[in-house]
C-alpha atoms as a PDB file:
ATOM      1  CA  UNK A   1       5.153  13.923  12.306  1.00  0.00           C
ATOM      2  CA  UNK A   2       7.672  11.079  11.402  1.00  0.00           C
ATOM      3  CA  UNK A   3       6.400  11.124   7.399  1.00  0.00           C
ATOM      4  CA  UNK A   4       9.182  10.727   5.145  1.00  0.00           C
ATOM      5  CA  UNK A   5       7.077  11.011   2.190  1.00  0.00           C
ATOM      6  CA  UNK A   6       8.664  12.181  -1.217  1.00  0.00           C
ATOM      7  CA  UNK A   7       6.913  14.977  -3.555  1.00  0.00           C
ATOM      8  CA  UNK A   8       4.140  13.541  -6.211  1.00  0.00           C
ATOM      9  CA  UNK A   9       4.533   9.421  -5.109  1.00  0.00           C
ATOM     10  CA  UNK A  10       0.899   9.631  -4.378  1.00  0.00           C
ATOM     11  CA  UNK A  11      -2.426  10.865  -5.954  1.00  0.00           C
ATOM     12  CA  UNK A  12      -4.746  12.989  -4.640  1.00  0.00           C
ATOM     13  CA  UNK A  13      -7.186  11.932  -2.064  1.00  0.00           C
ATOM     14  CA  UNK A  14      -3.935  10.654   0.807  1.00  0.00           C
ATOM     15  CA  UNK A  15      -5.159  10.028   3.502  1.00  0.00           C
ATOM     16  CA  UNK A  16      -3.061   9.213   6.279  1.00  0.00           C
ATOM     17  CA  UNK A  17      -4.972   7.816   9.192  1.00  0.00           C
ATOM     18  CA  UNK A  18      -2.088   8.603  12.231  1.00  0.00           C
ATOM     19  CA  UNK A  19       1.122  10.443  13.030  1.00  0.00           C
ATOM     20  CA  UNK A  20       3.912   7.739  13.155  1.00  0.00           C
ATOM     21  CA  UNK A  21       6.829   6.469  11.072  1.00  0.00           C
ATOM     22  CA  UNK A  22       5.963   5.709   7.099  1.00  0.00           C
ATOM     23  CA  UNK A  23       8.640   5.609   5.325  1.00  0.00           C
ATOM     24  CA  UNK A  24       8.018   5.723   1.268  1.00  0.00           C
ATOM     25  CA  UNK A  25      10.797   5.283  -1.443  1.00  0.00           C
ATOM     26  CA  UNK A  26      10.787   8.047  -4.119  1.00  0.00           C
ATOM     27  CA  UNK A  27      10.535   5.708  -6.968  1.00  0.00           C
ATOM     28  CA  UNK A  28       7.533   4.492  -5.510  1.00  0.00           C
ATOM     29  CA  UNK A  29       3.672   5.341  -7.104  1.00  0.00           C
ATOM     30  CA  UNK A  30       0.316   5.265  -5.204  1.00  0.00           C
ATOM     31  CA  UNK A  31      -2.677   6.480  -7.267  1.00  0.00           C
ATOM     32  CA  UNK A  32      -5.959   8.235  -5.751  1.00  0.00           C
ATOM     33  CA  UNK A  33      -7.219   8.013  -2.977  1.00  0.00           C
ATOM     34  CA  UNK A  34      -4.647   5.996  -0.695  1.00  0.00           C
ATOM     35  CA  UNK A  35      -5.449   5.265   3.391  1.00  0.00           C
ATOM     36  CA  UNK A  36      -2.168   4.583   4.744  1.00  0.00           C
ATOM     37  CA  UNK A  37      -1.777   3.741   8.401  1.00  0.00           C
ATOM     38  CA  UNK A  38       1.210   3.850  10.841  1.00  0.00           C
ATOM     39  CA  UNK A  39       4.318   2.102  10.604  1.00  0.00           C
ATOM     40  CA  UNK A  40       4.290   1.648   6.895  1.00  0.00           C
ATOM     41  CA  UNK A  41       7.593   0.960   4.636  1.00  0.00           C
ATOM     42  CA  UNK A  42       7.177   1.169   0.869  1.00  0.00           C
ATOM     43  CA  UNK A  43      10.658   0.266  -0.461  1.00  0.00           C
ATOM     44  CA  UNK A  44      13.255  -0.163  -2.996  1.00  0.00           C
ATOM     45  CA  UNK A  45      13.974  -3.464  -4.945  1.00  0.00           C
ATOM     46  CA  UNK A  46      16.889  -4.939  -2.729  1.00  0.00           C
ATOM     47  CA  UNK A  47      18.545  -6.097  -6.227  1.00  0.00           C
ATOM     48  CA  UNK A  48      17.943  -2.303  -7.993  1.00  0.00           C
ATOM     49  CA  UNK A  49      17.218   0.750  -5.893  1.00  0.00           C
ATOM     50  CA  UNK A  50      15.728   2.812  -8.479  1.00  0.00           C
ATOM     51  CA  UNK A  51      12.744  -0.005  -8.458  1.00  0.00           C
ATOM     52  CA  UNK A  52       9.945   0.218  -6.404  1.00  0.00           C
ATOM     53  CA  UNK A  53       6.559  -0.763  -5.978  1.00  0.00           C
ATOM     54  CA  UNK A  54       3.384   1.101  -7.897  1.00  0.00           C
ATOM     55  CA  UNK A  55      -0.264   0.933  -6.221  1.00  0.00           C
ATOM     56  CA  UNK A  56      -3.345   1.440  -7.966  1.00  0.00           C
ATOM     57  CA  UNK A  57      -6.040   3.659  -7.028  1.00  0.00           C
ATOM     58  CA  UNK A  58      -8.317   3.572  -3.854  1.00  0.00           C
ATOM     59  CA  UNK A  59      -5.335   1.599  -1.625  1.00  0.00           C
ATOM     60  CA  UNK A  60      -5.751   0.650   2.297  1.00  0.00           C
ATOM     61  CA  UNK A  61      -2.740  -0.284   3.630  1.00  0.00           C
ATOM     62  CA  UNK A  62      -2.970  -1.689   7.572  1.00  0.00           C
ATOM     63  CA  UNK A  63      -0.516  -0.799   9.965  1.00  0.00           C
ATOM     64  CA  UNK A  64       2.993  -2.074   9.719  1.00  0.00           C
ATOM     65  CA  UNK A  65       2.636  -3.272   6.327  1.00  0.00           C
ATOM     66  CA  UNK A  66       5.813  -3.630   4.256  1.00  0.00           C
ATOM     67  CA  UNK A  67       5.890  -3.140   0.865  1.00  0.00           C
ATOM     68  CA  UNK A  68       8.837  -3.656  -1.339  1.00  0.00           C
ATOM     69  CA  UNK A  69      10.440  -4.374  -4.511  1.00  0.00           C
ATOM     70  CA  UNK A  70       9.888  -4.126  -8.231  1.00  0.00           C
ATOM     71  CA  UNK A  71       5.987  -5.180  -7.792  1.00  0.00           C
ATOM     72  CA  UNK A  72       2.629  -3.809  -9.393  1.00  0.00           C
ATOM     73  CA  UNK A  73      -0.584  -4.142  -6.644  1.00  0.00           C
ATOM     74  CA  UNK A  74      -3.590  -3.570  -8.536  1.00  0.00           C
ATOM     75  CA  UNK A  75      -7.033  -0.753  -8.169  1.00  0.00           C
ATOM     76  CA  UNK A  76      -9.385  -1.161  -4.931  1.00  0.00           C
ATOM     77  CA  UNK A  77      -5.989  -3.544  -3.251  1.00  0.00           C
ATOM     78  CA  UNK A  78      -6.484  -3.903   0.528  1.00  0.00           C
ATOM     79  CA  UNK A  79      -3.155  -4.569   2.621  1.00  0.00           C
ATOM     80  CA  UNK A  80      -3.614  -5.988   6.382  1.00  0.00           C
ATOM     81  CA  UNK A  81      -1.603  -4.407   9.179  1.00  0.00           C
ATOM     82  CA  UNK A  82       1.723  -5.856   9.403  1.00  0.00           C
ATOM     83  CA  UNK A  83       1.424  -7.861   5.648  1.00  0.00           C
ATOM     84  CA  UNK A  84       4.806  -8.076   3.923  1.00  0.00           C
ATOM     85  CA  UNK A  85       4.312  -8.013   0.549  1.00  0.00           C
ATOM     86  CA  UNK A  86       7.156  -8.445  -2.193  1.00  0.00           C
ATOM     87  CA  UNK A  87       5.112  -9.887  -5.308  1.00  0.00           C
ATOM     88  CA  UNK A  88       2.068  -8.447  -7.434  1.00  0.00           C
ATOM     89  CA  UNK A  89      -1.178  -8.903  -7.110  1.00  0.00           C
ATOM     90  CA  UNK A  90      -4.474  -7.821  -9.253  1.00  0.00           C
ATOM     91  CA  UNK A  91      -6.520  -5.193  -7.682  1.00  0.00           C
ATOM     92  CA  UNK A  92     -10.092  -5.776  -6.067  1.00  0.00           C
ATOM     93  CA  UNK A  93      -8.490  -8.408  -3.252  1.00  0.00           C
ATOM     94  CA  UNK A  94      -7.247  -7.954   0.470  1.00  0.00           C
ATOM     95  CA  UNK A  95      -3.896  -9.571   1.142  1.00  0.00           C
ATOM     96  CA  UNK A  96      -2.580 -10.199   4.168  1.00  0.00           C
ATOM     97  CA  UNK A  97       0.251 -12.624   6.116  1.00  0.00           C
ATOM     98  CA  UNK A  98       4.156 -12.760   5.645  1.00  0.00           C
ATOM     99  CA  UNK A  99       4.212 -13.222   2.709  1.00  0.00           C
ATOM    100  CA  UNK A 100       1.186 -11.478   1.913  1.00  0.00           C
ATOM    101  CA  UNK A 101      -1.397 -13.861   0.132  1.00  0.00           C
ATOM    102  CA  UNK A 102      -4.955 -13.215  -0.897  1.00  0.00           C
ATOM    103  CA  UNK A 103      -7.311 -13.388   2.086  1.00  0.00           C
ATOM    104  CA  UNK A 104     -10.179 -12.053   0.229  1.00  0.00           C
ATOM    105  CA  UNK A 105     -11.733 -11.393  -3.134  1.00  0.00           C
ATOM    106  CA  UNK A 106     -13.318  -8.269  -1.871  1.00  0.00           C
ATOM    107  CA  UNK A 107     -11.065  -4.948  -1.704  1.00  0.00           C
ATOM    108  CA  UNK A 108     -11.838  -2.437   0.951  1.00  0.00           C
ATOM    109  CA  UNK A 109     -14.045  -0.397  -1.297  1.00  0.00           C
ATOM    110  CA  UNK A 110     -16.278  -3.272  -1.510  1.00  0.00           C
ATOM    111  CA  UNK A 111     -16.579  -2.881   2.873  1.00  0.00           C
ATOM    112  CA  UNK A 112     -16.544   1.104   2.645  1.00  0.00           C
ATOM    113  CA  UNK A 113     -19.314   1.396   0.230  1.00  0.00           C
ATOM    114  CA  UNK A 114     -21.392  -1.796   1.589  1.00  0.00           C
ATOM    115  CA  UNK A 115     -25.061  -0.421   3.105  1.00  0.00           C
ATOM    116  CA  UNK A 116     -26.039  -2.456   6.178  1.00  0.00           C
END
Protein backbone atom coordinates (compact mmCIF):
# COMPACT_ATOMS: atom_id res chain seq x y z
CA UNK A 1 0.00 0.00 0.00
CA UNK A 2 3.15 2.27 0.40
CA UNK A 3 2.08 3.19 4.36
CA UNK A 4 4.98 3.28 6.50
CA UNK A 5 3.00 3.99 9.47
CA UNK A 6 4.42 3.05 13.02
CA UNK A 7 2.17 1.17 15.80
CA UNK A 8 -0.07 3.63 18.19
CA UNK A 9 1.22 7.30 16.40
CA UNK A 10 -2.39 7.85 15.74
CA UNK A 11 -5.84 7.71 17.51
CA UNK A 12 -8.64 6.01 16.59
CA UNK A 13 -10.88 7.18 13.88
CA UNK A 14 -7.55 7.16 10.82
CA UNK A 15 -8.72 7.61 8.06
CA UNK A 16 -6.61 7.44 5.18
CA UNK A 17 -8.27 8.76 2.08
CA UNK A 18 -5.79 6.82 -0.79
CA UNK A 19 -3.14 4.17 -1.28
CA UNK A 20 0.20 6.08 -1.88
CA UNK A 21 3.42 6.94 -0.05
CA UNK A 22 2.93 8.53 3.74
CA UNK A 23 5.64 8.28 5.46
CA UNK A 24 5.19 8.98 9.48
CA UNK A 25 8.11 9.18 12.06
CA UNK A 26 7.57 6.97 15.17
CA UNK A 27 8.00 9.74 17.58
CA UNK A 28 5.30 11.38 15.95
CA UNK A 29 1.43 11.74 17.68
CA UNK A 30 -1.90 12.30 15.81
CA UNK A 31 -5.00 12.18 18.07
CA UNK A 32 -8.66 11.03 16.88
CA UNK A 33 -9.96 11.09 14.12
CA UNK A 34 -7.09 12.04 11.52
CA UNK A 35 -7.88 12.26 7.37
CA UNK A 36 -4.60 11.92 5.91
CA UNK A 37 -4.19 12.03 2.16
CA UNK A 38 -1.42 10.82 -0.24
CA UNK A 39 2.02 11.80 -0.32
CA UNK A 40 2.26 12.84 3.26
CA UNK A 41 5.73 13.09 5.35
CA UNK A 42 5.45 13.60 9.10
CA UNK A 43 9.10 13.86 10.24
CA UNK A 44 11.84 14.07 12.66
CA UNK A 45 13.39 17.38 14.02
CA UNK A 46 16.47 17.74 11.57
CA UNK A 47 18.50 19.03 14.81
CA UNK A 48 17.11 15.82 17.20
CA UNK A 49 15.60 12.73 15.65
CA UNK A 50 13.79 11.53 18.55
CA UNK A 51 11.55 14.93 18.07
CA UNK A 52 8.68 15.05 16.10
CA UNK A 53 5.60 16.72 15.53
CA UNK A 54 2.17 16.00 17.75
CA UNK A 55 -1.41 16.75 16.08
CA UNK A 56 -4.44 17.28 17.90
CA UNK A 57 -7.62 15.64 17.37
CA UNK A 58 -9.95 15.75 14.24
CA UNK A 59 -6.70 16.56 11.69
CA UNK A 60 -7.05 16.93 7.67
CA UNK A 61 -3.97 16.89 6.18
CA UNK A 62 -4.04 17.65 2.06
CA UNK A 63 -1.97 15.82 -0.16
CA UNK A 64 1.74 16.25 -0.15
CA UNK A 65 1.83 18.04 2.99
CA UNK A 66 5.09 17.97 4.96
CA UNK A 67 5.20 18.03 8.38
CA UNK A 68 8.28 18.19 10.45
CA UNK A 69 10.15 19.02 13.45
CA UNK A 70 9.72 19.52 17.16
CA UNK A 71 6.16 21.38 16.57
CA UNK A 72 2.65 21.13 18.39
CA UNK A 73 -0.52 21.76 15.64
CA UNK A 74 -3.49 22.23 17.62
CA UNK A 75 -7.51 20.29 17.75
CA UNK A 76 -9.84 20.71 14.50
CA UNK A 77 -6.06 21.91 12.43
CA UNK A 78 -6.63 21.75 8.64
CA UNK A 79 -3.33 21.26 6.45
CA UNK A 80 -3.61 22.11 2.51
CA UNK A 81 -2.15 19.67 0.01
CA UNK A 82 1.40 20.23 -0.47
CA UNK A 83 1.75 22.83 2.89
CA UNK A 84 5.16 22.52 4.54
CA UNK A 85 4.82 23.13 7.88
CA UNK A 86 7.80 23.31 10.49
CA UNK A 87 6.29 25.69 13.33
CA UNK A 88 3.09 25.38 15.68
CA UNK A 89 0.03 26.53 15.30
CA UNK A 90 -3.32 26.63 17.61
CA UNK A 91 -6.00 24.34 16.52
CA UNK A 92 -9.40 25.48 14.84
CA UNK A 93 -7.36 27.16 11.61
CA UNK A 94 -6.42 25.82 8.02
CA UNK A 95 -2.82 26.47 7.07
CA UNK A 96 -1.53 26.26 3.97
CA UNK A 97 1.70 27.60 1.63
CA UNK A 98 5.54 26.88 2.05
CA UNK A 99 5.84 27.79 4.87
CA UNK A 100 2.53 26.96 5.96
CA UNK A 101 0.65 30.15 7.32
CA UNK A 102 -2.91 30.54 8.46
CA UNK A 103 -5.29 30.78 5.50
CA UNK A 104 -8.30 30.48 7.57
CA UNK A 105 -9.82 30.77 11.01
CA UNK A 106 -12.14 27.95 10.30
CA UNK A 107 -10.73 24.21 10.69
CA UNK A 108 -12.19 21.55 8.50
CA UNK A 109 -14.71 20.49 11.07
CA UNK A 110 -16.20 23.81 10.80
CA UNK A 111 -16.78 22.79 6.55
CA UNK A 112 -17.66 19.00 7.45
CA UNK A 113 -20.31 19.77 9.89
CA UNK A 114 -21.65 23.10 8.02
CA UNK A 115 -25.60 22.40 6.78
CA UNK A 116 -26.21 24.08 3.41
Amino acid sequence: MGFSIPPNAFGPGLSIAHAGTIVVNANARIGRNCRIHVCVNIGADIRDGNKAPNIGDDCYIGPGAKIYGDIVLGDNIGIGANAVVNKSFSGNVTIAGMPAKVISENGPKSYRDHKK
